[in-house]
C-alpha atoms as a PDB file:
ATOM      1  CA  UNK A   1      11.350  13.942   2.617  1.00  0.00           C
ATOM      2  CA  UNK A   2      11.119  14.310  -0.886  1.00  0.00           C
ATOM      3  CA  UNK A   3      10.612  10.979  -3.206  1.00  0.00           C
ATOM      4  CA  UNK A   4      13.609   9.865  -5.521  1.00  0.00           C
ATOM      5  CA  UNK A   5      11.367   8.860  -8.712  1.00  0.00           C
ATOM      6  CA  UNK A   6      12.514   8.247 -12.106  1.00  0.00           C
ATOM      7  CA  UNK A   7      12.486  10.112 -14.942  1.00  0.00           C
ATOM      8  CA  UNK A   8       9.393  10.901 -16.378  1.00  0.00           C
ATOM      9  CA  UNK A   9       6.515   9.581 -17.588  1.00  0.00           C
ATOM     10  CA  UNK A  10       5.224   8.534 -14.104  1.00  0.00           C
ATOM     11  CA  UNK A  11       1.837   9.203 -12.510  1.00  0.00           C
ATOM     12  CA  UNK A  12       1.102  10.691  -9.537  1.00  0.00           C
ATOM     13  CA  UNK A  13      -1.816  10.457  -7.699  1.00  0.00           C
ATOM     14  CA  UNK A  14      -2.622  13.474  -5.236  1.00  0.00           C
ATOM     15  CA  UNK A  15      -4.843  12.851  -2.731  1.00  0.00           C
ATOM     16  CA  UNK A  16      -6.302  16.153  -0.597  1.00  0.00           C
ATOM     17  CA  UNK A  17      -8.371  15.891   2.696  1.00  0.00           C
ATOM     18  CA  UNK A  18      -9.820  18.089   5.256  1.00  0.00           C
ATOM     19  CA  UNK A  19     -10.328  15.880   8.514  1.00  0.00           C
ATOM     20  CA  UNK A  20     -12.261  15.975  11.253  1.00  0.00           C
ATOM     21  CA  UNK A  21     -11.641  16.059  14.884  1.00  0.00           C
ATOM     22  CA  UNK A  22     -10.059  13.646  17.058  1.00  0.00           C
ATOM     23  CA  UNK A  23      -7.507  11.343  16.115  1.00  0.00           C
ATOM     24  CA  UNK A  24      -9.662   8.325  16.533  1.00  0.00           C
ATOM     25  CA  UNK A  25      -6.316   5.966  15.067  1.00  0.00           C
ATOM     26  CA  UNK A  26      -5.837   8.096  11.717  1.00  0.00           C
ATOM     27  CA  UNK A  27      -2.156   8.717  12.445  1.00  0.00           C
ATOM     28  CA  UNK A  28      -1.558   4.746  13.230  1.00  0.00           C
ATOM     29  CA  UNK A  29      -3.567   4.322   9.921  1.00  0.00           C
ATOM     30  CA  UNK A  30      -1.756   6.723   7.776  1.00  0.00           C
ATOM     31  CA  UNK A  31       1.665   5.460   9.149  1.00  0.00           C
ATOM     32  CA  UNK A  32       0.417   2.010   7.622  1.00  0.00           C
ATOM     33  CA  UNK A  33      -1.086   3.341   4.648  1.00  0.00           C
ATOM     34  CA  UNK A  34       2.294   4.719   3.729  1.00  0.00           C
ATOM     35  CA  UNK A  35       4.482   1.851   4.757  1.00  0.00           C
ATOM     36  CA  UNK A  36       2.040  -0.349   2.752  1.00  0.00           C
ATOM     37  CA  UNK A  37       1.739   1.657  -0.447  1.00  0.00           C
ATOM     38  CA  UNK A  38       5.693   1.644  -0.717  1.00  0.00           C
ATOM     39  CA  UNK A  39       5.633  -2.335  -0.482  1.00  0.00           C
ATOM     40  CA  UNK A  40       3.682  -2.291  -3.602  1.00  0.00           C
ATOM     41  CA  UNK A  41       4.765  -3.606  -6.688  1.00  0.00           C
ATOM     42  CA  UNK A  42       5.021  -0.264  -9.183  1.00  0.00           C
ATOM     43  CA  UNK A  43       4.931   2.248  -6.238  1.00  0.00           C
ATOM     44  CA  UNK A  44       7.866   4.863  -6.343  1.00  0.00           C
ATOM     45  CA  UNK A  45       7.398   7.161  -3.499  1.00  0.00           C
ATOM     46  CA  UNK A  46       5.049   9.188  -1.311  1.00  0.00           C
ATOM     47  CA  UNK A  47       5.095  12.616  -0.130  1.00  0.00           C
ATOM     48  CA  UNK A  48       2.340  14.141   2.871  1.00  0.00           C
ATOM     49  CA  UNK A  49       2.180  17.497   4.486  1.00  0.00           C
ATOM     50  CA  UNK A  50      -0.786  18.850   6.740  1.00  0.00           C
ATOM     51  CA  UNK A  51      -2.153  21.541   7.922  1.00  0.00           C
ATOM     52  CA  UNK A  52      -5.841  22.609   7.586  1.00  0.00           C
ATOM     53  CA  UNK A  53      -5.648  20.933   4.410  1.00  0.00           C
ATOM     54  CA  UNK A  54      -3.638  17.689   3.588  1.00  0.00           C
ATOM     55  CA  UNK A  55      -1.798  16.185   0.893  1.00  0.00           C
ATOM     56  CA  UNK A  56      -0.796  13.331  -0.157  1.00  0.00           C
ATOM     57  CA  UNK A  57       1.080  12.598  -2.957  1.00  0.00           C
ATOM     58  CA  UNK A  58       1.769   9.125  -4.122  1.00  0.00           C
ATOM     59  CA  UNK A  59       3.680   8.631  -7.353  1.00  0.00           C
ATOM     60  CA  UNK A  60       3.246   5.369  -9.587  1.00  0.00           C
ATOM     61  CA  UNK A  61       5.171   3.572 -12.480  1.00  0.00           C
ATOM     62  CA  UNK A  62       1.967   3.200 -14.588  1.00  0.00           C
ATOM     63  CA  UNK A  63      -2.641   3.247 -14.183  1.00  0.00           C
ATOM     64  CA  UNK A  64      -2.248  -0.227 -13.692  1.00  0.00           C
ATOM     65  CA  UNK A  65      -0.043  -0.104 -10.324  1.00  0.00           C
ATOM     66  CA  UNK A  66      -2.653   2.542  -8.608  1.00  0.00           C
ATOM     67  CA  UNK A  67      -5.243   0.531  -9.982  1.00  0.00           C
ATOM     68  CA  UNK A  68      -3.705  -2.563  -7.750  1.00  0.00           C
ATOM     69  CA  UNK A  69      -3.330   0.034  -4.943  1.00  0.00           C
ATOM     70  CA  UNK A  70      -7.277   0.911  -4.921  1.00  0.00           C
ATOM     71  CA  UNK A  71      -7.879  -3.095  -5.320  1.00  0.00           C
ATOM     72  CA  UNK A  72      -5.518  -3.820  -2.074  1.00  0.00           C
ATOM     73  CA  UNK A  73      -7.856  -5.127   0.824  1.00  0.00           C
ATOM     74  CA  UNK A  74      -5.797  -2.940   3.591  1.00  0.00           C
ATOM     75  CA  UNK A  75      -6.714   0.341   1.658  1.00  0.00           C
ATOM     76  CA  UNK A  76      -9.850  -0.278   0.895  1.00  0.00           C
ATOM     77  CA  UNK A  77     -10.809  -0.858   4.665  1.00  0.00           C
ATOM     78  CA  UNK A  78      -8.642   2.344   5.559  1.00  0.00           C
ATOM     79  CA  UNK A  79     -10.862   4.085   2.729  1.00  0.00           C
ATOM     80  CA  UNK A  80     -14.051   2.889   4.089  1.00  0.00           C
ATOM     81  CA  UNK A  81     -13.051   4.432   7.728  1.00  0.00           C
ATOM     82  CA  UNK A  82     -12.198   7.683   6.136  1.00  0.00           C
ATOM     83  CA  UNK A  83     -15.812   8.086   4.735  1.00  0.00           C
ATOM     84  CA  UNK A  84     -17.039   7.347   8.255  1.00  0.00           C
ATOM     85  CA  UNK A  85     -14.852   8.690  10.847  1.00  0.00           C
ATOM     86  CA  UNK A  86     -11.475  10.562   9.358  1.00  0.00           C
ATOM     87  CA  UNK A  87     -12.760  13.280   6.752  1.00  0.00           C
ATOM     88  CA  UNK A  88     -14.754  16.192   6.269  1.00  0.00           C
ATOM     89  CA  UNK A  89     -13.969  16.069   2.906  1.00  0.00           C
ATOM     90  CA  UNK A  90     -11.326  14.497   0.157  1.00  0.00           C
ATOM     91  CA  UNK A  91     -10.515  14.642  -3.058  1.00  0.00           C
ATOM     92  CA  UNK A  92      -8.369  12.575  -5.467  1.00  0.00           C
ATOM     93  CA  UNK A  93      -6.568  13.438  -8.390  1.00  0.00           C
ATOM     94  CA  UNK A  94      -4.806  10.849 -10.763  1.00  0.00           C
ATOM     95  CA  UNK A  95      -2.089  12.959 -13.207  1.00  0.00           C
ATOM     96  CA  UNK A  96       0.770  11.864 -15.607  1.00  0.00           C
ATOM     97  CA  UNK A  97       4.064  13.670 -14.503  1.00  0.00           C
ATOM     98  CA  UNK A  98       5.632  14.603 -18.069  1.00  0.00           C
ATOM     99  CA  UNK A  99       8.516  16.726 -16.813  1.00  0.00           C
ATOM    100  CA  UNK A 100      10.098  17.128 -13.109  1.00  0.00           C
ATOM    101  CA  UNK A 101      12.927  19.366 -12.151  1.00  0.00           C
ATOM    102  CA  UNK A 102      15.774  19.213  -9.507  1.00  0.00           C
ATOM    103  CA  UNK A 103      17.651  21.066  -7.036  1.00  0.00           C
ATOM    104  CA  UNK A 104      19.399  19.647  -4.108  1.00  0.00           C
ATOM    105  CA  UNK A 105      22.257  22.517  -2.465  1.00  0.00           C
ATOM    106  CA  UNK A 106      24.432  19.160  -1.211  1.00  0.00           C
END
Protein backbone atom coordinates (compact mmCIF):
# COMPACT_ATOMS: atom_id res chain seq x y z
CA UNK A 1 0.00 0.00 0.00
CA UNK A 2 1.12 3.27 -0.73
CA UNK A 3 1.26 6.04 2.28
CA UNK A 4 -1.31 9.03 2.16
CA UNK A 5 1.26 11.89 3.36
CA UNK A 6 0.80 15.49 3.17
CA UNK A 7 1.97 17.87 1.05
CA UNK A 8 5.40 18.54 1.03
CA UNK A 9 8.04 19.42 2.97
CA UNK A 10 8.18 16.02 4.79
CA UNK A 11 11.16 13.73 5.35
CA UNK A 12 11.56 10.45 4.54
CA UNK A 13 13.81 8.18 5.85
CA UNK A 14 14.78 5.09 3.54
CA UNK A 15 16.13 2.38 5.11
CA UNK A 16 17.87 -0.56 2.68
CA UNK A 17 18.99 -4.07 3.96
CA UNK A 18 20.33 -7.22 2.62
CA UNK A 19 19.49 -10.04 5.28
CA UNK A 20 20.70 -13.06 6.11
CA UNK A 21 19.30 -16.47 6.31
CA UNK A 22 16.69 -17.82 8.41
CA UNK A 23 13.92 -16.01 9.72
CA UNK A 24 15.06 -16.24 13.27
CA UNK A 25 11.64 -13.77 14.33
CA UNK A 26 12.51 -10.85 11.75
CA UNK A 27 9.06 -10.99 10.17
CA UNK A 28 7.28 -10.90 13.86
CA UNK A 29 9.82 -7.99 14.43
CA UNK A 30 9.23 -6.04 11.35
CA UNK A 31 5.38 -6.50 11.71
CA UNK A 32 6.01 -4.61 15.15
CA UNK A 33 8.44 -2.26 13.95
CA UNK A 34 5.84 -1.01 11.54
CA UNK A 35 2.81 -1.07 13.74
CA UNK A 36 4.99 0.83 16.29
CA UNK A 37 6.53 3.49 14.07
CA UNK A 38 2.88 4.48 12.89
CA UNK A 39 1.84 4.98 16.70
CA UNK A 40 4.40 7.63 16.84
CA UNK A 41 3.75 11.05 17.37
CA UNK A 42 4.95 12.88 13.81
CA UNK A 43 5.01 9.55 11.83
CA UNK A 44 2.96 9.70 8.48
CA UNK A 45 3.35 6.44 6.80
CA UNK A 46 5.58 3.52 5.85
CA UNK A 47 6.15 1.75 2.74
CA UNK A 48 8.44 -1.94 2.49
CA UNK A 49 9.10 -4.16 -0.44
CA UNK A 50 11.71 -7.13 -0.56
CA UNK A 51 13.42 -9.03 -2.56
CA UNK A 52 17.24 -9.58 -2.53
CA UNK A 53 17.35 -6.17 -1.40
CA UNK A 54 14.81 -4.40 0.98
CA UNK A 55 13.31 -1.18 1.52
CA UNK A 56 11.87 0.56 3.79
CA UNK A 57 10.56 3.74 3.58
CA UNK A 58 9.28 5.64 6.52
CA UNK A 59 8.10 9.20 6.01
CA UNK A 60 8.17 11.89 8.94
CA UNK A 61 6.56 15.37 9.71
CA UNK A 62 9.96 16.88 10.74
CA UNK A 63 14.20 15.64 12.10
CA UNK A 64 12.81 15.89 15.33
CA UNK A 65 10.00 13.02 15.00
CA UNK A 66 12.75 10.39 13.48
CA UNK A 67 14.97 11.61 15.97
CA UNK A 68 12.21 10.32 18.73
CA UNK A 69 11.89 7.20 16.52
CA UNK A 70 15.81 6.28 16.85
CA UNK A 71 15.43 7.31 20.77
CA UNK A 72 12.28 4.74 21.18
CA UNK A 73 13.47 1.76 23.48
CA UNK A 74 11.47 -0.94 21.15
CA UNK A 75 13.63 0.15 18.07
CA UNK A 76 16.59 0.42 19.48
CA UNK A 77 16.47 -3.29 20.79
CA UNK A 78 15.06 -4.35 17.23
CA UNK A 79 18.25 -2.35 15.87
CA UNK A 80 20.62 -4.03 18.12
CA UNK A 81 19.24 -7.64 16.83
CA UNK A 82 19.65 -6.56 13.29
CA UNK A 83 23.47 -5.95 13.79
CA UNK A 84 23.62 -9.43 15.30
CA UNK A 85 21.33 -11.78 13.72
CA UNK A 86 18.99 -10.07 10.77
CA UNK A 87 21.50 -8.30 8.24
CA UNK A 88 24.23 -8.75 6.00
CA UNK A 89 24.24 -5.34 5.46
CA UNK A 90 21.98 -1.90 5.82
CA UNK A 91 21.99 1.32 5.03
CA UNK A 92 20.00 4.43 6.05
CA UNK A 93 19.20 7.42 4.33
CA UNK A 94 17.42 10.52 5.97
CA UNK A 95 15.98 12.98 2.86
CA UNK A 96 13.56 16.03 2.75
CA UNK A 97 10.69 15.23 0.21
CA UNK A 98 10.28 18.78 -1.59
CA UNK A 99 7.84 17.71 -4.29
CA UNK A 100 5.61 14.35 -4.66
CA UNK A 101 3.32 13.53 -7.49
CA UNK A 102 0.00 11.53 -7.84
CA UNK A 103 -1.85 9.14 -9.83
CA UNK A 104 -4.53 6.90 -8.63
CA UNK A 105 -6.84 5.31 -11.98
CA UNK A 106 -10.04 5.13 -9.27
Amino acid sequence: MIAQTPSPPYYAVIFTSVRTDGDNGYAEMADRMVELASQQEGCLGVESARNEVGITVSYWLDLESIRRWKENSEHSFAREKGRREWYQAFKVRIAKVENDFVFDRN
